[in-house]
PDB file of N, CA and C in Angstrom:
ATOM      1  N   UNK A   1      -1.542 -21.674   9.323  1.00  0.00           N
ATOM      2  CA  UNK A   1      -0.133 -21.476   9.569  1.00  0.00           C
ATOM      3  C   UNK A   1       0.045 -20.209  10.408  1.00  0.00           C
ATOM      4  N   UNK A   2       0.650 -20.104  11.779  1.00  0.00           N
ATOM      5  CA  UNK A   2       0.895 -18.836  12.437  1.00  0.00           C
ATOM      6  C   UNK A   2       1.894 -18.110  11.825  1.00  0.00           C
ATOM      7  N   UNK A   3       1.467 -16.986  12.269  1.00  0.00           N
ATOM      8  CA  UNK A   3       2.650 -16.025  11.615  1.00  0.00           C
ATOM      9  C   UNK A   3       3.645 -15.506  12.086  1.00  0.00           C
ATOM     10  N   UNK A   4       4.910 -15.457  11.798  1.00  0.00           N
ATOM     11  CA  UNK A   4       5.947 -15.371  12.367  1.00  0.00           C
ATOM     12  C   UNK A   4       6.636 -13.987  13.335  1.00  0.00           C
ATOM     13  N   UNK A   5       6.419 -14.222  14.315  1.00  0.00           N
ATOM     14  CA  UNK A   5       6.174 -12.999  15.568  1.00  0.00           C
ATOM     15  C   UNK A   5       7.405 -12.377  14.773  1.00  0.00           C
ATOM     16  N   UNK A   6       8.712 -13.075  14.895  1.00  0.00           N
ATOM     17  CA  UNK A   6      10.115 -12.309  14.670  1.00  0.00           C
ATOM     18  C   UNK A   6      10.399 -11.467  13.801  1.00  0.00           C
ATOM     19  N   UNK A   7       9.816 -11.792  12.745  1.00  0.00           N
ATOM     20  CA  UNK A   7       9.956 -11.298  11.606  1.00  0.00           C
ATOM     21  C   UNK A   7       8.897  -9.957  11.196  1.00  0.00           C
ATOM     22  N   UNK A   8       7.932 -10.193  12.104  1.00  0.00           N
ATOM     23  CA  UNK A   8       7.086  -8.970  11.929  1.00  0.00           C
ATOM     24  C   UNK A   8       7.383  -7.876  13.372  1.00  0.00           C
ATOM     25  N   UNK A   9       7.646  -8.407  14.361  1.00  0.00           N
ATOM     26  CA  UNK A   9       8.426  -7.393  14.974  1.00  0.00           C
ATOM     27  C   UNK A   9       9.615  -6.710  14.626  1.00  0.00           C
ATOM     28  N   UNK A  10      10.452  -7.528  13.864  1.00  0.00           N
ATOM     29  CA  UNK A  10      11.812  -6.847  13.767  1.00  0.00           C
ATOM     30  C   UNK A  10      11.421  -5.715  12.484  1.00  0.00           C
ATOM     31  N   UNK A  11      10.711  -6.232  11.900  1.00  0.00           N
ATOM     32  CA  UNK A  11      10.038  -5.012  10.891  1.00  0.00           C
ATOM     33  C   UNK A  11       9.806  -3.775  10.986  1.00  0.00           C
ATOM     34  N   UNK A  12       8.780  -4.008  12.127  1.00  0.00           N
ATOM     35  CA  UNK A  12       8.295  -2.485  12.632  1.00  0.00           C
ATOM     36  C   UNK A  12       9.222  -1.684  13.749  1.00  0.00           C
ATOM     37  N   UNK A  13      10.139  -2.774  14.390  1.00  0.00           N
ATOM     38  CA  UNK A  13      10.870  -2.028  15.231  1.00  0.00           C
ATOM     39  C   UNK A  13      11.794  -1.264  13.967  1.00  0.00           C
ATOM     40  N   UNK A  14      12.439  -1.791  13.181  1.00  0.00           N
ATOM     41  CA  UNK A  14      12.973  -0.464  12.187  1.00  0.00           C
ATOM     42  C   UNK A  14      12.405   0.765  11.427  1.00  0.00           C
ATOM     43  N   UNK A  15      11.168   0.055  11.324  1.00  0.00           N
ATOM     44  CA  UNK A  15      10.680   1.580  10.934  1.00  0.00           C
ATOM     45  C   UNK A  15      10.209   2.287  11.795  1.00  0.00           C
ATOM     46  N   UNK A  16       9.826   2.189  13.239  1.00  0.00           N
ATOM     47  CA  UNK A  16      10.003   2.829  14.517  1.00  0.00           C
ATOM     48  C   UNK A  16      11.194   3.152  14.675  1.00  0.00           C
ATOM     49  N   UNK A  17      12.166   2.892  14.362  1.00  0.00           N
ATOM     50  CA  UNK A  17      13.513   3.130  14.519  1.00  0.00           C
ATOM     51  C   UNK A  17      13.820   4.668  14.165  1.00  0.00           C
ATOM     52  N   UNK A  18      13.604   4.286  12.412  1.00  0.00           N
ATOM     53  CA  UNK A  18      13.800   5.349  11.999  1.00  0.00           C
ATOM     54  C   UNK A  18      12.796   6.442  11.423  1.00  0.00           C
ATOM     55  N   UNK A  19      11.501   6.102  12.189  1.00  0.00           N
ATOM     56  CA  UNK A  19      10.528   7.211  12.404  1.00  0.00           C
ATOM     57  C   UNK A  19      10.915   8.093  13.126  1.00  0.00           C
ATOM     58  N   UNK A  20      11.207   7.576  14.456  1.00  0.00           N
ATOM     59  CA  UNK A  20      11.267   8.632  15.117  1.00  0.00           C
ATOM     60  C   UNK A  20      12.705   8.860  15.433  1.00  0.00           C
ATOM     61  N   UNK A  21      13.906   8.451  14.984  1.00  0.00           N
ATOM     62  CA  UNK A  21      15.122   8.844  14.900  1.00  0.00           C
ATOM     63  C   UNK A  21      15.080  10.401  13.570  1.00  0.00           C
ATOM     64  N   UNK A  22      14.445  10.181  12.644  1.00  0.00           N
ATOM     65  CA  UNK A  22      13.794  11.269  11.757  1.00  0.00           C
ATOM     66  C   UNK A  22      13.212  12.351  12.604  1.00  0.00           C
ATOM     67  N   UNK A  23      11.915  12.129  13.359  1.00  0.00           N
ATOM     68  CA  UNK A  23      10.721  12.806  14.168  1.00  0.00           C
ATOM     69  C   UNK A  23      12.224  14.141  15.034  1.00  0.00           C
ATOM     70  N   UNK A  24      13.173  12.984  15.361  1.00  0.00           N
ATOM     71  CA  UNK A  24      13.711  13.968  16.535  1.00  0.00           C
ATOM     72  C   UNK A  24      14.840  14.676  16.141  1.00  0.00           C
ATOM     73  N   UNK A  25      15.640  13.637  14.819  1.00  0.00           N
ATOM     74  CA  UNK A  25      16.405  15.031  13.893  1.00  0.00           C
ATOM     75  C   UNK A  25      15.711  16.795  13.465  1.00  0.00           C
ATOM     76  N   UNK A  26      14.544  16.228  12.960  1.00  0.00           N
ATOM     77  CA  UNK A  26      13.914  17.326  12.273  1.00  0.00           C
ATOM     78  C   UNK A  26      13.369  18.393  13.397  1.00  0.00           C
ATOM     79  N   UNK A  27      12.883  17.822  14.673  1.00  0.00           N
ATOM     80  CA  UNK A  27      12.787  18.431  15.716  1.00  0.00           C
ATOM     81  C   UNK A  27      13.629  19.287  16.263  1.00  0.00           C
ATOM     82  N   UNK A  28      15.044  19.045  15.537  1.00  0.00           N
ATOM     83  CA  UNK A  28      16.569  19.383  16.172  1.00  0.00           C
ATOM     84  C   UNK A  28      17.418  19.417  17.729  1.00  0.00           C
ATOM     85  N   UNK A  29      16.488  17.799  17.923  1.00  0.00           N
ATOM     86  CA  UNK A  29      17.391  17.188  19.152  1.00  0.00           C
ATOM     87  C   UNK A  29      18.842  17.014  18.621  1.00  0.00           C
ATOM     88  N   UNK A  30      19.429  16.845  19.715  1.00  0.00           N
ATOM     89  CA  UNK A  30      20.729  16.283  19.571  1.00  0.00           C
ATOM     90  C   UNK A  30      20.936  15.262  19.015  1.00  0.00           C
ATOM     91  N   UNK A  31      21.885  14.822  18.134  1.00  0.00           N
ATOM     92  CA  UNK A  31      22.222  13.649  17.632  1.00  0.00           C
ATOM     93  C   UNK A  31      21.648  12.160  18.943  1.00  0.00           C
ATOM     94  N   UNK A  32      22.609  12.100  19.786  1.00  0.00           N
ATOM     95  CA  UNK A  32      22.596  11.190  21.015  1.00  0.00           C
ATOM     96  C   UNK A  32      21.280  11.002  21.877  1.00  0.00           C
ATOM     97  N   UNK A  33      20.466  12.247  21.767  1.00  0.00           N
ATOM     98  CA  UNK A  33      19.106  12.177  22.035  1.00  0.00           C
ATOM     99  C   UNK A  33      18.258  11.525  21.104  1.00  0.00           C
ATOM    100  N   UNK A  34      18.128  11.713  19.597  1.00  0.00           N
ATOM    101  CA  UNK A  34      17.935  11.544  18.972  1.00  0.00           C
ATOM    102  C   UNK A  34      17.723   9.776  18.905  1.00  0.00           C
ATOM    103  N   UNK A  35      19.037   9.446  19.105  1.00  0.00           N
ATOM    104  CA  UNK A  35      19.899   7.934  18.734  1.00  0.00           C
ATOM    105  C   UNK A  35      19.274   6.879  20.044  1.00  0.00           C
ATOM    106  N   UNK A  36      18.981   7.502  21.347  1.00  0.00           N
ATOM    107  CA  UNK A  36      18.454   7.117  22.672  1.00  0.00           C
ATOM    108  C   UNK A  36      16.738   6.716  22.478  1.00  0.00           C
ATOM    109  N   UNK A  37      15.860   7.374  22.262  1.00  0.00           N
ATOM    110  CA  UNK A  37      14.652   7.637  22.055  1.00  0.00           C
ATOM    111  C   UNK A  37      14.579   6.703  21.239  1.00  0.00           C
ATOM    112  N   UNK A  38      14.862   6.640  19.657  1.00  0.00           N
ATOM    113  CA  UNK A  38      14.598   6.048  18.616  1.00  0.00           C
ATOM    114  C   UNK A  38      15.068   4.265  19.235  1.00  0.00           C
ATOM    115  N   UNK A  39      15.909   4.013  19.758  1.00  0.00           N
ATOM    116  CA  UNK A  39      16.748   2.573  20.466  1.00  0.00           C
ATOM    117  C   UNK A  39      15.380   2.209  21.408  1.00  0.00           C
ATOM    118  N   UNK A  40      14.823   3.151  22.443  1.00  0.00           N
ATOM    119  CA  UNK A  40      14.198   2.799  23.203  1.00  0.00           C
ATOM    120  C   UNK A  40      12.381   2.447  22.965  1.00  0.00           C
ATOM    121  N   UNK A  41      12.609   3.425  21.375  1.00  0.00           N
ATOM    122  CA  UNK A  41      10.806   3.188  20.734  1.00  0.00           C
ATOM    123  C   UNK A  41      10.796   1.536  20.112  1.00  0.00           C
ATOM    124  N   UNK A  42      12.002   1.775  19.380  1.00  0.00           N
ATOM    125  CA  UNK A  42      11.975   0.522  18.786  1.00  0.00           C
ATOM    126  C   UNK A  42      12.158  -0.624  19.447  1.00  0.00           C
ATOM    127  N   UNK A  43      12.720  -0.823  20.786  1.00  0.00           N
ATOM    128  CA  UNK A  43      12.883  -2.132  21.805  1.00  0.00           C
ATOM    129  C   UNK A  43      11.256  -2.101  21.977  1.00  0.00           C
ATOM    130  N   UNK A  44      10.724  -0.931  22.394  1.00  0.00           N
ATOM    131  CA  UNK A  44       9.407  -1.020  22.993  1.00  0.00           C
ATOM    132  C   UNK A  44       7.972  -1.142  21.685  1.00  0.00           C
ATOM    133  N   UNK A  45       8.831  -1.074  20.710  1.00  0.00           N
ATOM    134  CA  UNK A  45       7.799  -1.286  19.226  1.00  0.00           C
ATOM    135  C   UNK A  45       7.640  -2.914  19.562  1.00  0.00           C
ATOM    136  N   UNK A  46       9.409  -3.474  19.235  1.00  0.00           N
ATOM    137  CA  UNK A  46       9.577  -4.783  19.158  1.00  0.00           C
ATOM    138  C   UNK A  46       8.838  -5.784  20.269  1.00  0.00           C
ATOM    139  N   UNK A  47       8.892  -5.052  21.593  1.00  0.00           N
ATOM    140  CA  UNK A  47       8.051  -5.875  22.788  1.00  0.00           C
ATOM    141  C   UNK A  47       6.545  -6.317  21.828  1.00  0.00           C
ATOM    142  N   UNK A  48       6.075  -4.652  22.166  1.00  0.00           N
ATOM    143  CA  UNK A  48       4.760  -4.823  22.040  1.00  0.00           C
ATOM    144  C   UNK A  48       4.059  -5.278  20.642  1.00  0.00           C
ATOM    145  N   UNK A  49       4.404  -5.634  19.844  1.00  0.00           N
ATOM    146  CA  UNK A  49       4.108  -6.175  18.131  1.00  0.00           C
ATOM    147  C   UNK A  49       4.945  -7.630  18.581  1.00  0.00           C
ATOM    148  N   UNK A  50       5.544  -8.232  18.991  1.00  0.00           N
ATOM    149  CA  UNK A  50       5.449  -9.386  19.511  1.00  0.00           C
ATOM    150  C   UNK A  50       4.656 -10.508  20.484  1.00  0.00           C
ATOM    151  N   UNK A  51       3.716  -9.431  21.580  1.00  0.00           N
ATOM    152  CA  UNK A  51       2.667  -9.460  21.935  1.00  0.00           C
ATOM    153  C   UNK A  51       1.610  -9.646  21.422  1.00  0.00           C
ATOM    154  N   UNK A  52       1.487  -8.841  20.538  1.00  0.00           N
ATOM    155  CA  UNK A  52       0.276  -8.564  19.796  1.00  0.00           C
ATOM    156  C   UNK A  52       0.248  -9.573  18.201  1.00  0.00           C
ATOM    157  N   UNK A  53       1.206 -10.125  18.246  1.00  0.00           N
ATOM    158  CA  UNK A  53       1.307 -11.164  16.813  1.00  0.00           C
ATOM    159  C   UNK A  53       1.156 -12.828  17.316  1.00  0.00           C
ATOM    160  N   UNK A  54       1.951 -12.759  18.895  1.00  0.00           N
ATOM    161  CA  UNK A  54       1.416 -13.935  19.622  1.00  0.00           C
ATOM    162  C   UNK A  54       0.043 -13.707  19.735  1.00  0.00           C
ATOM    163  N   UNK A  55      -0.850 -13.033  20.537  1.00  0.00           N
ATOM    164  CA  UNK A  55      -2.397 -13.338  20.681  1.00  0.00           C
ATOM    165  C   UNK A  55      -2.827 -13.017  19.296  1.00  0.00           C
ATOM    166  N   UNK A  56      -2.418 -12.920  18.458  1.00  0.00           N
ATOM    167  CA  UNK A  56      -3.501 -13.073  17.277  1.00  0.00           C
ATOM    168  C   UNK A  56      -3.416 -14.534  16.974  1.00  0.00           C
ATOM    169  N   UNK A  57      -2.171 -15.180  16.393  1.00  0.00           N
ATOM    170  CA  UNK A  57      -1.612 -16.676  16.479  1.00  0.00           C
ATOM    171  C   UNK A  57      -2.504 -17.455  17.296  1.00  0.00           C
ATOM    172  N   UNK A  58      -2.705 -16.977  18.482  1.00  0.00           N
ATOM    173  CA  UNK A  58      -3.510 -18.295  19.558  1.00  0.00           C
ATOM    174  C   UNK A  58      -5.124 -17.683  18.764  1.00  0.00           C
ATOM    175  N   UNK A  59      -5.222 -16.463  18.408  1.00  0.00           N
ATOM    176  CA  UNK A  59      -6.962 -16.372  18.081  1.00  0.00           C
ATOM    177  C   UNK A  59      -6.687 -17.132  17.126  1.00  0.00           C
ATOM    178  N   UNK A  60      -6.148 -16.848  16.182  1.00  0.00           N
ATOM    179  CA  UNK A  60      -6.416 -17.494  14.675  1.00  0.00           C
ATOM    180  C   UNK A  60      -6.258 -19.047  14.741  1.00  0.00           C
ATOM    181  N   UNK A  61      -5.457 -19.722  15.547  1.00  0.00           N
ATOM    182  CA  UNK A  61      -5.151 -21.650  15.600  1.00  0.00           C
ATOM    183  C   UNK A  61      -6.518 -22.071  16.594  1.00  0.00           C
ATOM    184  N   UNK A  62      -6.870 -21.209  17.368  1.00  0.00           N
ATOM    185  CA  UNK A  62      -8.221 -21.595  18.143  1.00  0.00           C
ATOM    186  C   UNK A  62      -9.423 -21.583  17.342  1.00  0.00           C
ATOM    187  N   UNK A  63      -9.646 -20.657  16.242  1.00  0.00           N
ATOM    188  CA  UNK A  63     -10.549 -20.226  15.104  1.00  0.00           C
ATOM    189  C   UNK A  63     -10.310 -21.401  13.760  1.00  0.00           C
ATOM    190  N   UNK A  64      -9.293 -21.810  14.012  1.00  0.00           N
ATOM    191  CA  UNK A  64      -9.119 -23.093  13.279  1.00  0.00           C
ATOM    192  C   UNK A  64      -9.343 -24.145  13.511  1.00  0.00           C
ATOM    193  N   UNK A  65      -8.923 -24.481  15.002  1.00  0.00           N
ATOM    194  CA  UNK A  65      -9.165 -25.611  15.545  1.00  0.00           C
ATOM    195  C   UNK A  65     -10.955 -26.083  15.504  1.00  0.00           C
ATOM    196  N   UNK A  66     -11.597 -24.967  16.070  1.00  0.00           N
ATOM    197  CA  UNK A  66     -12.503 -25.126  16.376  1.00  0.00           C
ATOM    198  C   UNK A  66     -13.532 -25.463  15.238  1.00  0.00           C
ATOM    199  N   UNK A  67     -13.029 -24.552  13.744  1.00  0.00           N
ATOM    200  CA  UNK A  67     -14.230 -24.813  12.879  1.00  0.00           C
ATOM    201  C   UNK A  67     -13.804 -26.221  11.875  1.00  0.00           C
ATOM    202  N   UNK A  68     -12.568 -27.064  12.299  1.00  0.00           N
ATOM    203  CA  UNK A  68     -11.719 -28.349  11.718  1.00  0.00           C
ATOM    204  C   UNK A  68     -12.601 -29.203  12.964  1.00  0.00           C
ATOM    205  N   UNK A  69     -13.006 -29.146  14.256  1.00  0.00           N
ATOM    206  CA  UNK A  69     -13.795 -29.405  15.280  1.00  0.00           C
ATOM    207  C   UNK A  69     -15.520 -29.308  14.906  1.00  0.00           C
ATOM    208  N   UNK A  70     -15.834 -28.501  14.150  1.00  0.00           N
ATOM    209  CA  UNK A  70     -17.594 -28.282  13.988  1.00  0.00           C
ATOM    210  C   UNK A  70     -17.848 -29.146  12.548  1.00  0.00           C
ATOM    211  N   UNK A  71     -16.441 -29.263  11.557  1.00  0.00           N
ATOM    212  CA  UNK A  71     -16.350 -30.203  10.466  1.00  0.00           C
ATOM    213  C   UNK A  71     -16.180 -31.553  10.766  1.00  0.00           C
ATOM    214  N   UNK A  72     -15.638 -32.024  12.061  1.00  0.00           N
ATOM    215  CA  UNK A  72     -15.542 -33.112  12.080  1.00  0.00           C
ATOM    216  C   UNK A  72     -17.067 -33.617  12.294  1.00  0.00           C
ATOM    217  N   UNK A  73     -17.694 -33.152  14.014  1.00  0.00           N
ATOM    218  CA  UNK A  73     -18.401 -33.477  14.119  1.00  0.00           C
ATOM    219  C   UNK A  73     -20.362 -33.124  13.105  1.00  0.00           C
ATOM    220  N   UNK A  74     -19.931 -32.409  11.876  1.00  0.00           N
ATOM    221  CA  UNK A  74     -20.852 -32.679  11.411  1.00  0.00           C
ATOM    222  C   UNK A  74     -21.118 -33.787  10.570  1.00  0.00           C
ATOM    223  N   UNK A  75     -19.644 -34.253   9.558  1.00  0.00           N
ATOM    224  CA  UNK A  75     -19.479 -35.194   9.546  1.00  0.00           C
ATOM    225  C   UNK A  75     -19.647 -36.635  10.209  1.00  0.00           C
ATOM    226  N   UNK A  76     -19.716 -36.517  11.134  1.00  0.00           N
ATOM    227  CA  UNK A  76     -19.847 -37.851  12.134  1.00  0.00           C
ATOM    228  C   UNK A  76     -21.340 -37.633  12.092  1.00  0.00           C
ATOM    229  N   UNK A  77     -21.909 -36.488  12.436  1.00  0.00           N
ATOM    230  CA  UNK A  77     -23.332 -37.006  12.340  1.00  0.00           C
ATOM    231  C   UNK A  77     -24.357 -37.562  10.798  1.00  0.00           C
ATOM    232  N   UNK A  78     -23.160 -36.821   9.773  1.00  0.00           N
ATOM    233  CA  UNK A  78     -23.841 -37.306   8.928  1.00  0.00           C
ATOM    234  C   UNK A  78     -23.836 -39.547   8.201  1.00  0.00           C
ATOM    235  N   UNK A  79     -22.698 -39.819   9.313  1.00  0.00           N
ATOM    236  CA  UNK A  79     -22.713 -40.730   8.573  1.00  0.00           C
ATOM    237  C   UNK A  79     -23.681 -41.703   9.786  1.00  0.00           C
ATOM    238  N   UNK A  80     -24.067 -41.256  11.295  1.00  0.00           N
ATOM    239  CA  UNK A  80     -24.893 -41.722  11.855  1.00  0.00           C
ATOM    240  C   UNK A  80     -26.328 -42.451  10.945  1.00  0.00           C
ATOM    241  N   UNK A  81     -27.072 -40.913  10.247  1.00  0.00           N
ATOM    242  CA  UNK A  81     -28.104 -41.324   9.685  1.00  0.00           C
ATOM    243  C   UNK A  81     -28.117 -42.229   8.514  1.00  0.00           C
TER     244      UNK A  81
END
């Protein structure tokens, strides 16, 4: 079963959110600086962990396919003999 890109991006984009909306309070940016950065980590969390949850999905259904593929055909050879 693949795993659901959306739901694990939208995850980490909030706690990227408010990592570094934290990181830049405590830093004592400006509120609006603060609020900018944290918007722009988390769009760019959300890209890239959507990326990265698709190519695992194609490794893991190819890693499936293939060993549901080495079961078939051992099967077939066993009923040859």
């Amino acid at each position: 079963m693949p795993l659901d890109s959306r739901t694990i991006s939208i995850r980490i984009a909030v706690l990227c959110l408010f990592t570094v909306s934290f990181i830049g309070w405590f830093s004592g940016l400006a509120p609006m600086t603060c609020c900018k950065k944290a918007l722009i980590g988390a769009f760019a969390a959300y890209l890239i962990t959507g990326i990265i949850v698709n190519i695992l999905n194609q490794i893991l259904i190819s890693a499936y396919v293939q060993s549901k593929v080495e079961a078939r055909k051992k099967e077939m050879n066993g009923r040859e003999h």
